[in-house]
C-alpha atoms as a PDB file:
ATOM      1  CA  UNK A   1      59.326  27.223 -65.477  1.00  0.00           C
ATOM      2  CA  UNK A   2      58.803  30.562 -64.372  1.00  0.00           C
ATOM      3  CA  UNK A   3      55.250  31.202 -65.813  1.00  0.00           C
ATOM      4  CA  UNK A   4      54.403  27.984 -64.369  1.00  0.00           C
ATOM      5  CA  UNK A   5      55.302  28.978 -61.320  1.00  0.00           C
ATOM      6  CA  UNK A   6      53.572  32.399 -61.947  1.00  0.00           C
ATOM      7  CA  UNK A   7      50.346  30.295 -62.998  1.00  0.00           C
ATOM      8  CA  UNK A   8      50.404  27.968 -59.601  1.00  0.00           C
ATOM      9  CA  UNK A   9      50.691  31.639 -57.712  1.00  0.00           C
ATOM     10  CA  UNK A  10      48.264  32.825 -59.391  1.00  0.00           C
ATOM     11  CA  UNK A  11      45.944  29.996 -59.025  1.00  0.00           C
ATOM     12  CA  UNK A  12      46.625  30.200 -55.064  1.00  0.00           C
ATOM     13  CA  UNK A  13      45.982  33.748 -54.822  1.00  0.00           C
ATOM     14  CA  UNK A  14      42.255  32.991 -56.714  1.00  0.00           C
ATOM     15  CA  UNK A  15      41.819  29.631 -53.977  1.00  0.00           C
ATOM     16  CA  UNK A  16      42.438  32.072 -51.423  1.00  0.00           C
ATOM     17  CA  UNK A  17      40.288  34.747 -53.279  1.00  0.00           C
ATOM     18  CA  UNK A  18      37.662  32.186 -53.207  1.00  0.00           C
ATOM     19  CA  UNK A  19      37.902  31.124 -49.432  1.00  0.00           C
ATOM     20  CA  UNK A  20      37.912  34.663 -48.171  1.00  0.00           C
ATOM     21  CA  UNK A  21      34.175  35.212 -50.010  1.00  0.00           C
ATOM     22  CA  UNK A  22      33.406  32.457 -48.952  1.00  0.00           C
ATOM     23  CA  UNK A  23      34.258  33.399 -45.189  1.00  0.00           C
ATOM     24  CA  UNK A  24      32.464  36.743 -46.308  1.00  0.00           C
ATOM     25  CA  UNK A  25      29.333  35.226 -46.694  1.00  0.00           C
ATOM     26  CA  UNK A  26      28.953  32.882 -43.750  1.00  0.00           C
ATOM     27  CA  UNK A  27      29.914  36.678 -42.151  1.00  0.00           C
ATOM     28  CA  UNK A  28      27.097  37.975 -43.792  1.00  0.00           C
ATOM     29  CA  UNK A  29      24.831  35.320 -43.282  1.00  0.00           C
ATOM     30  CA  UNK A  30      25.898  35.063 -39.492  1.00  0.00           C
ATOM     31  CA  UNK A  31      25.166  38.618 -39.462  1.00  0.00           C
ATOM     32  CA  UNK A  32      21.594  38.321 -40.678  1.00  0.00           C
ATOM     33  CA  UNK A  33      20.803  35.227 -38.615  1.00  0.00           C
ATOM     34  CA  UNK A  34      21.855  37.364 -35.739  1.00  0.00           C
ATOM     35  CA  UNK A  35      19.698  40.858 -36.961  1.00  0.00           C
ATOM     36  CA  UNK A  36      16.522  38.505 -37.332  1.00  0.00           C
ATOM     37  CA  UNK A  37      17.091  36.983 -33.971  1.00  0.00           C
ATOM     38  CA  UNK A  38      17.184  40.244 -32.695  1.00  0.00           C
ATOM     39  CA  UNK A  39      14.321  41.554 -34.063  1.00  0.00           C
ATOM     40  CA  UNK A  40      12.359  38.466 -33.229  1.00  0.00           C
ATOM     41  CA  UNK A  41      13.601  39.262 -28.875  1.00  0.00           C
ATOM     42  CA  UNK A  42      12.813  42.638 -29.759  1.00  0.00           C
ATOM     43  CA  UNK A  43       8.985  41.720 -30.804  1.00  0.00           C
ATOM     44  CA  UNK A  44       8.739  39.821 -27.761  1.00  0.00           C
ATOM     45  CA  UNK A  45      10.054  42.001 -25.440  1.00  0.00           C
ATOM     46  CA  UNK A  46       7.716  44.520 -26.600  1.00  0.00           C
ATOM     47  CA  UNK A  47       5.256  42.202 -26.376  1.00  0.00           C
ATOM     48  CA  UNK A  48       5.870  41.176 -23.034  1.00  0.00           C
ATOM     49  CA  UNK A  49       6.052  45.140 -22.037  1.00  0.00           C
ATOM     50  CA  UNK A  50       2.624  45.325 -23.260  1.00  0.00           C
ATOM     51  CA  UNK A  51       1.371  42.491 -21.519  1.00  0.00           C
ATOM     52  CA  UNK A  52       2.601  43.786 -18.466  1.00  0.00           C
ATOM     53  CA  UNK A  53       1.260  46.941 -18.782  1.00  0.00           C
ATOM     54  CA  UNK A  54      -1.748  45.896 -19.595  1.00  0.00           C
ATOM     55  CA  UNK A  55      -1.561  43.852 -16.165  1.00  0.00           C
ATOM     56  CA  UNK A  56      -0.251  46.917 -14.182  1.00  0.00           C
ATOM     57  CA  UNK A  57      -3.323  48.854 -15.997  1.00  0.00           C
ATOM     58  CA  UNK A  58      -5.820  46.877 -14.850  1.00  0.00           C
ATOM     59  CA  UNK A  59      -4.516  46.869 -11.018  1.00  0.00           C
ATOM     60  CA  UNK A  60      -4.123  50.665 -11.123  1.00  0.00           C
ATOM     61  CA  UNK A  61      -7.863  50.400 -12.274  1.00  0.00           C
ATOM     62  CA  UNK A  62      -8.829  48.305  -9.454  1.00  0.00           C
ATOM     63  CA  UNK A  63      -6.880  50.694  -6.620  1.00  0.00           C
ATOM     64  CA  UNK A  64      -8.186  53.740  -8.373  1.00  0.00           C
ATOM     65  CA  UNK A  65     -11.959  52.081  -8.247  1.00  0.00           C
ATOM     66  CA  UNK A  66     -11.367  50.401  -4.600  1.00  0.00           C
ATOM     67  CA  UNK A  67     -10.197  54.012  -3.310  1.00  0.00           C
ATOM     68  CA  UNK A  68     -11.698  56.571  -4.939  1.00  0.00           C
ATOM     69  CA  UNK A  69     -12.032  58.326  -1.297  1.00  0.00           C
ATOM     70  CA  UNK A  70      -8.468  58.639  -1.231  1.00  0.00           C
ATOM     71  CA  UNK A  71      -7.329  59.619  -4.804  1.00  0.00           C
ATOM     72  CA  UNK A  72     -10.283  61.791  -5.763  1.00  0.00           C
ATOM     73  CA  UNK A  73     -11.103  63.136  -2.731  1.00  0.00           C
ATOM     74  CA  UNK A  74      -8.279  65.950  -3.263  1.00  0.00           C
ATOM     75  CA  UNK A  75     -10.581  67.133  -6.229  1.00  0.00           C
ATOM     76  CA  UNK A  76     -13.987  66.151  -5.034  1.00  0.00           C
ATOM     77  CA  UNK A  77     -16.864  65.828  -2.100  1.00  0.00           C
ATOM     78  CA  UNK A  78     -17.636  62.308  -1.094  1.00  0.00           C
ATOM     79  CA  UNK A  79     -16.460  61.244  -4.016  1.00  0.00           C
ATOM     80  CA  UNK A  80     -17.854  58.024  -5.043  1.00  0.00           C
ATOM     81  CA  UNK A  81     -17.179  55.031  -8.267  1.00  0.00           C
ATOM     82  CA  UNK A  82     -20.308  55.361 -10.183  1.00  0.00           C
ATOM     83  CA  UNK A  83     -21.537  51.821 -11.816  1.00  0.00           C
ATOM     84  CA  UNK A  84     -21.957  52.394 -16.019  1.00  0.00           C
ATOM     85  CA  UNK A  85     -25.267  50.104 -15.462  1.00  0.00           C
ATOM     86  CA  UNK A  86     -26.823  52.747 -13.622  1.00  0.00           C
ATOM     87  CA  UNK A  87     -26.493  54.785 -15.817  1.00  0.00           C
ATOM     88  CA  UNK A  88     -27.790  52.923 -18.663  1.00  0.00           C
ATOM     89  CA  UNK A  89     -31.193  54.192 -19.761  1.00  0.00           C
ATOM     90  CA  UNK A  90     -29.990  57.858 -19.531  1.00  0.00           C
ATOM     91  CA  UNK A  91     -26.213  57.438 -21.920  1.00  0.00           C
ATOM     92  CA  UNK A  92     -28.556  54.728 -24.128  1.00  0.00           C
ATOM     93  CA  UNK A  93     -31.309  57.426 -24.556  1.00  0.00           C
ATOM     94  CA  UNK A  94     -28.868  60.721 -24.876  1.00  0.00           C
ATOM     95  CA  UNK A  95     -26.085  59.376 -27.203  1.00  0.00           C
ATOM     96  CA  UNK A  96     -26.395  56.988 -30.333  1.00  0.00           C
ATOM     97  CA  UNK A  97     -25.493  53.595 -30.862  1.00  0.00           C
ATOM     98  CA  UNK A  98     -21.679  54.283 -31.572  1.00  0.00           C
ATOM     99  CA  UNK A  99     -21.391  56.692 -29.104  1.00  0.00           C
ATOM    100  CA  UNK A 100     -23.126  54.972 -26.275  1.00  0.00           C
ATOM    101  CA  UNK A 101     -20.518  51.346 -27.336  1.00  0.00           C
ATOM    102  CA  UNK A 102     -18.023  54.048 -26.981  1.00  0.00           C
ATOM    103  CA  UNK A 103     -18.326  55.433 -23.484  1.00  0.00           C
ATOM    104  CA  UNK A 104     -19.424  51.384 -22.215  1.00  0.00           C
ATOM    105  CA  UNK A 105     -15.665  50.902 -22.448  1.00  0.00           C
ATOM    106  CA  UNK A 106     -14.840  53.834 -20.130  1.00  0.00           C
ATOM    107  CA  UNK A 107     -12.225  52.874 -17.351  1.00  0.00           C
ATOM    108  CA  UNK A 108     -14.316  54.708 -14.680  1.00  0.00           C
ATOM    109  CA  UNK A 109     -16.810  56.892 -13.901  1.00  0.00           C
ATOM    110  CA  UNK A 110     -16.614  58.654 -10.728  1.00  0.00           C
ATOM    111  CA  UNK A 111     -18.799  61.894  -9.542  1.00  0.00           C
ATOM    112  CA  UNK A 112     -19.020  64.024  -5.961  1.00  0.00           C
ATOM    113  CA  UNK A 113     -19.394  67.739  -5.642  1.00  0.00           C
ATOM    114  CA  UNK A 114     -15.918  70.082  -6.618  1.00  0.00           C
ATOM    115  CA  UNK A 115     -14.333  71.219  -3.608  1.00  0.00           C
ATOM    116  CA  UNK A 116     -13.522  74.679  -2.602  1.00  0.00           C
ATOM    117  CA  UNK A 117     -15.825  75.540  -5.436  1.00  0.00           C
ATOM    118  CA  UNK A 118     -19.062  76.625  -4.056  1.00  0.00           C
ATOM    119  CA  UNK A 119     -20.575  78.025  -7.016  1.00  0.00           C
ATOM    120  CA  UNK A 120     -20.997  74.818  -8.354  1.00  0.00           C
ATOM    121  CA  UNK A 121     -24.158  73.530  -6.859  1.00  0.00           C
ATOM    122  CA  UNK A 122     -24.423  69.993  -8.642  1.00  0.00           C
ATOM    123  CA  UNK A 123     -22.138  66.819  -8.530  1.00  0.00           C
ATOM    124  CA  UNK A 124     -20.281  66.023 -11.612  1.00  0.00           C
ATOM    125  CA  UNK A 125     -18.603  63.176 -12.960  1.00  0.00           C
ATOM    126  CA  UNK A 126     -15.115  62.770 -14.154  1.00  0.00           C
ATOM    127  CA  UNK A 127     -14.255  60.038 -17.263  1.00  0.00           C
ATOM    128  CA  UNK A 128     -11.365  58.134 -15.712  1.00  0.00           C
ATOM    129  CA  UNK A 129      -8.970  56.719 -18.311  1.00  0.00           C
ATOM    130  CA  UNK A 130      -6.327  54.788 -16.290  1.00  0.00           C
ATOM    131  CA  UNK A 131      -3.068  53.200 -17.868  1.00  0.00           C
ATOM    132  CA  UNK A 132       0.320  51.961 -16.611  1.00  0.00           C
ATOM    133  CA  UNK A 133       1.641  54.448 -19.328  1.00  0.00           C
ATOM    134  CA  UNK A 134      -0.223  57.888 -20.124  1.00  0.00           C
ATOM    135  CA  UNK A 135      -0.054  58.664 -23.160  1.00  0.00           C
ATOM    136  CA  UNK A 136      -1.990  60.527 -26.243  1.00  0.00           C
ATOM    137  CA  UNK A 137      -4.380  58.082 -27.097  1.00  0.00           C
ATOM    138  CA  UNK A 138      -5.292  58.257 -23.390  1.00  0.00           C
ATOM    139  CA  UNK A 139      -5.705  61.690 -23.402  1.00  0.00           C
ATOM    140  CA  UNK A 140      -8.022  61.534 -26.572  1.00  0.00           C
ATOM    141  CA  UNK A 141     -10.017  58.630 -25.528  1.00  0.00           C
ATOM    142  CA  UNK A 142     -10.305  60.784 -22.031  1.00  0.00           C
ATOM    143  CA  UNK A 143     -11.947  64.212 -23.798  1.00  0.00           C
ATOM    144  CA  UNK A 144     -13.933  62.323 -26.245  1.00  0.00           C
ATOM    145  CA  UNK A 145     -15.810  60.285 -23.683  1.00  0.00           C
ATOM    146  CA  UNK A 146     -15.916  63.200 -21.357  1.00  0.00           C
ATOM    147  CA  UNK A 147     -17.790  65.132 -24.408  1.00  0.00           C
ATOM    148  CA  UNK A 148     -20.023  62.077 -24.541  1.00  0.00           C
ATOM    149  CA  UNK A 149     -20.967  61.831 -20.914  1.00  0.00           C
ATOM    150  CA  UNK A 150     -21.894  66.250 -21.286  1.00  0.00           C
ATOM    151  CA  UNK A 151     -23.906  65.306 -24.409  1.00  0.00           C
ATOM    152  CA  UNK A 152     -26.168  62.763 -22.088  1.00  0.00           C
ATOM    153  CA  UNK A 153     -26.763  65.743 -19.572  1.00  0.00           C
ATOM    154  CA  UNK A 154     -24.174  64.629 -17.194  1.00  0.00           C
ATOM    155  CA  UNK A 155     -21.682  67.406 -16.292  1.00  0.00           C
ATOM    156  CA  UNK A 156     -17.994  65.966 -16.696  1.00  0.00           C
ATOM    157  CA  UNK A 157     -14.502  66.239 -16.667  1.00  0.00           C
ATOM    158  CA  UNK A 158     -11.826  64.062 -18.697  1.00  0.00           C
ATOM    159  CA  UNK A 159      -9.288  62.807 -16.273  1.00  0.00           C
ATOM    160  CA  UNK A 160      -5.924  60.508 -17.293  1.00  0.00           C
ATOM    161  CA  UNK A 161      -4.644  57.905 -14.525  1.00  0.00           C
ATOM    162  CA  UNK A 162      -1.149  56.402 -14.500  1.00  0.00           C
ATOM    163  CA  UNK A 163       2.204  55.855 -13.258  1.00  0.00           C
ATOM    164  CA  UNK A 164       4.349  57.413 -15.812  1.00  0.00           C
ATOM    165  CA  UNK A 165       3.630  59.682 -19.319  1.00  0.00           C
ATOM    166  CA  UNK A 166       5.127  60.003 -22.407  1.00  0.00           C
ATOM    167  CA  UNK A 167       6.509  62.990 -22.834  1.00  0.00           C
ATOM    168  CA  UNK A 168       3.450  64.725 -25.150  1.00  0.00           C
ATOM    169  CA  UNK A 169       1.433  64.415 -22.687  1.00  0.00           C
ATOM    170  CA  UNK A 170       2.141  67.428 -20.670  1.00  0.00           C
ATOM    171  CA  UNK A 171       1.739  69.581 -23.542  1.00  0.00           C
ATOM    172  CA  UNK A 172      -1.604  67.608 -24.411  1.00  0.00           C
ATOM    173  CA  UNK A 173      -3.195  67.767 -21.089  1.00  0.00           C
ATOM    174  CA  UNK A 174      -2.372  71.428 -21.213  1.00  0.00           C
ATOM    175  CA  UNK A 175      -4.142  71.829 -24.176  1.00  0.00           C
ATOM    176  CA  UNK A 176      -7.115  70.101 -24.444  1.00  0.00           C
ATOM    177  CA  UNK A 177      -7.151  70.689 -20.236  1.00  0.00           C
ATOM    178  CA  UNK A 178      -7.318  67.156 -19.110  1.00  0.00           C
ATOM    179  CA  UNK A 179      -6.695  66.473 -15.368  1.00  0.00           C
ATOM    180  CA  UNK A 180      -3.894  64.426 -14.456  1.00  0.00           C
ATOM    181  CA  UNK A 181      -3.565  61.844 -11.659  1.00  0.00           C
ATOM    182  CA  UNK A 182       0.606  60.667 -12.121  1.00  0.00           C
ATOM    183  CA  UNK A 183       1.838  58.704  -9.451  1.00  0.00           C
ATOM    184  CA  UNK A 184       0.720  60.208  -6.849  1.00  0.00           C
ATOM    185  CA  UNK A 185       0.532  64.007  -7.607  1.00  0.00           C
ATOM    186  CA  UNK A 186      -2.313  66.183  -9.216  1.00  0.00           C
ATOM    187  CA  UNK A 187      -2.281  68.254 -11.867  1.00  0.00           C
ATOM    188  CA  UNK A 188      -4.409  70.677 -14.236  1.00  0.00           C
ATOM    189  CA  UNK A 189      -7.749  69.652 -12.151  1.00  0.00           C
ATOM    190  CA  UNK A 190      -8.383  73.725 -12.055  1.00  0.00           C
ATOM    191  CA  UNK A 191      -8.178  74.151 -15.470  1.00  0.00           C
ATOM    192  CA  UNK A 192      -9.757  71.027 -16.740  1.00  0.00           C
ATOM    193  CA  UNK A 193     -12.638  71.918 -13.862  1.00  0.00           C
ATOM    194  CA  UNK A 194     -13.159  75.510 -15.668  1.00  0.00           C
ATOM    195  CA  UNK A 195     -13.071  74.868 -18.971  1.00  0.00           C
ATOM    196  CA  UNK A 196     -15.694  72.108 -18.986  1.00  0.00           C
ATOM    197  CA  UNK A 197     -17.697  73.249 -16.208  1.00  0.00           C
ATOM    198  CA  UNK A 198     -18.801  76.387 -17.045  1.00  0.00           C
ATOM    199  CA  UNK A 199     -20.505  77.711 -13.133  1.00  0.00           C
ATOM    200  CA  UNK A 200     -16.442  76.647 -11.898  1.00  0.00           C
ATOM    201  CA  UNK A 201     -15.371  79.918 -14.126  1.00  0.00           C
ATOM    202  CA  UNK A 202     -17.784  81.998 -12.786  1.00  0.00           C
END
């Protein structure tokens, strides 16, 4: 009698053995359901972040073009948005194929004469990269297409355009002096001006 009770214990104790795994897995299973559902609202949110950047890009692009008086005039003389068509034959002549596909896609080109610097006796031209969010691949894009504009003969400056930065960026505009328009304040226009214009050092 006893070891059949011992038997019926023991054959509970496995049932309930059993049912707790199986609890287990629907745990685990719950638990994955609920990691891929998060990653999934994670893609889209990211998603929708960079849709709406994109969106708040392209507006900051319009204000920037719309009123260049107002934003560049801090840094330039009549400063004025320059059209990339009229500038065609010169870039298409001075820079090759992959270059000159390169520099098409520039946010903006604007030029005007350097204030408070009257050494400099020609306009120049600053490549405008504008973005929601600054960040390094601005920055590059921003030198590299300034470097393109100076190989077709046309003095110029990189400039970066946006509403907040990463936090590289400071150290990268620093560097590789890049002016910075951030929400509403200036910064590193003198150095960016004299390293890449070289009558603004003299």
């Amino acid at each position: 009698v006893a070891h059949t009770r011992a038997e019926e214990r023991l054959s509970r104790l496995e049932e309930a053995v059993n049912g707790l795994t199986a609890v287990q897995r629907r745990v685990e299973e719950t638990v994955r359901d609920l990691a891929e559902s998060m990653g999934r609202f994670e893609t889209r949110m990211q998603r929708s972040e960079d849709r709406l950047n994109k969106v708040v890009g392209r507006t900051l692009e319009m204000e920037y073009r719309e009123k260049a008086h107002a934003f560049f005039g801090r840094w330039l003389r009549w400063p004025r948005v320059v059209s990339f068509n009229d500038l065609w034959d010169e870039l298409e002549a001075g820079l090759s194929p992959e270059e000159f596909a390169d520099l098409r896609v520039l946010d903006l080109i604007v030029t005007g004469r350097p204030r408070r610097h009257g050494n400099v006796s020609e306009d120049i031209w600053l490549a405008v990269e504008v973005s929601a969010v600054i960040d390094t691949g601005n920055i590059e894009r921003a030198r590299r297409r300034a470097g393109l504009l100076q190989k077709a003969g046309f003095p110029a400056v990189p400039v970066v355009v946006g509403e907040v930065a990463v936090p590289e960026v400071e150290v990268e505009t620093r560097t590789h002096h890049i002016a910075v328009l951030q929400d509403g304040s200036s910064s590193f226009w003198e150095e960016a001006l004299t390293a890449w214009i070289p009558s603004a050092a003299a």
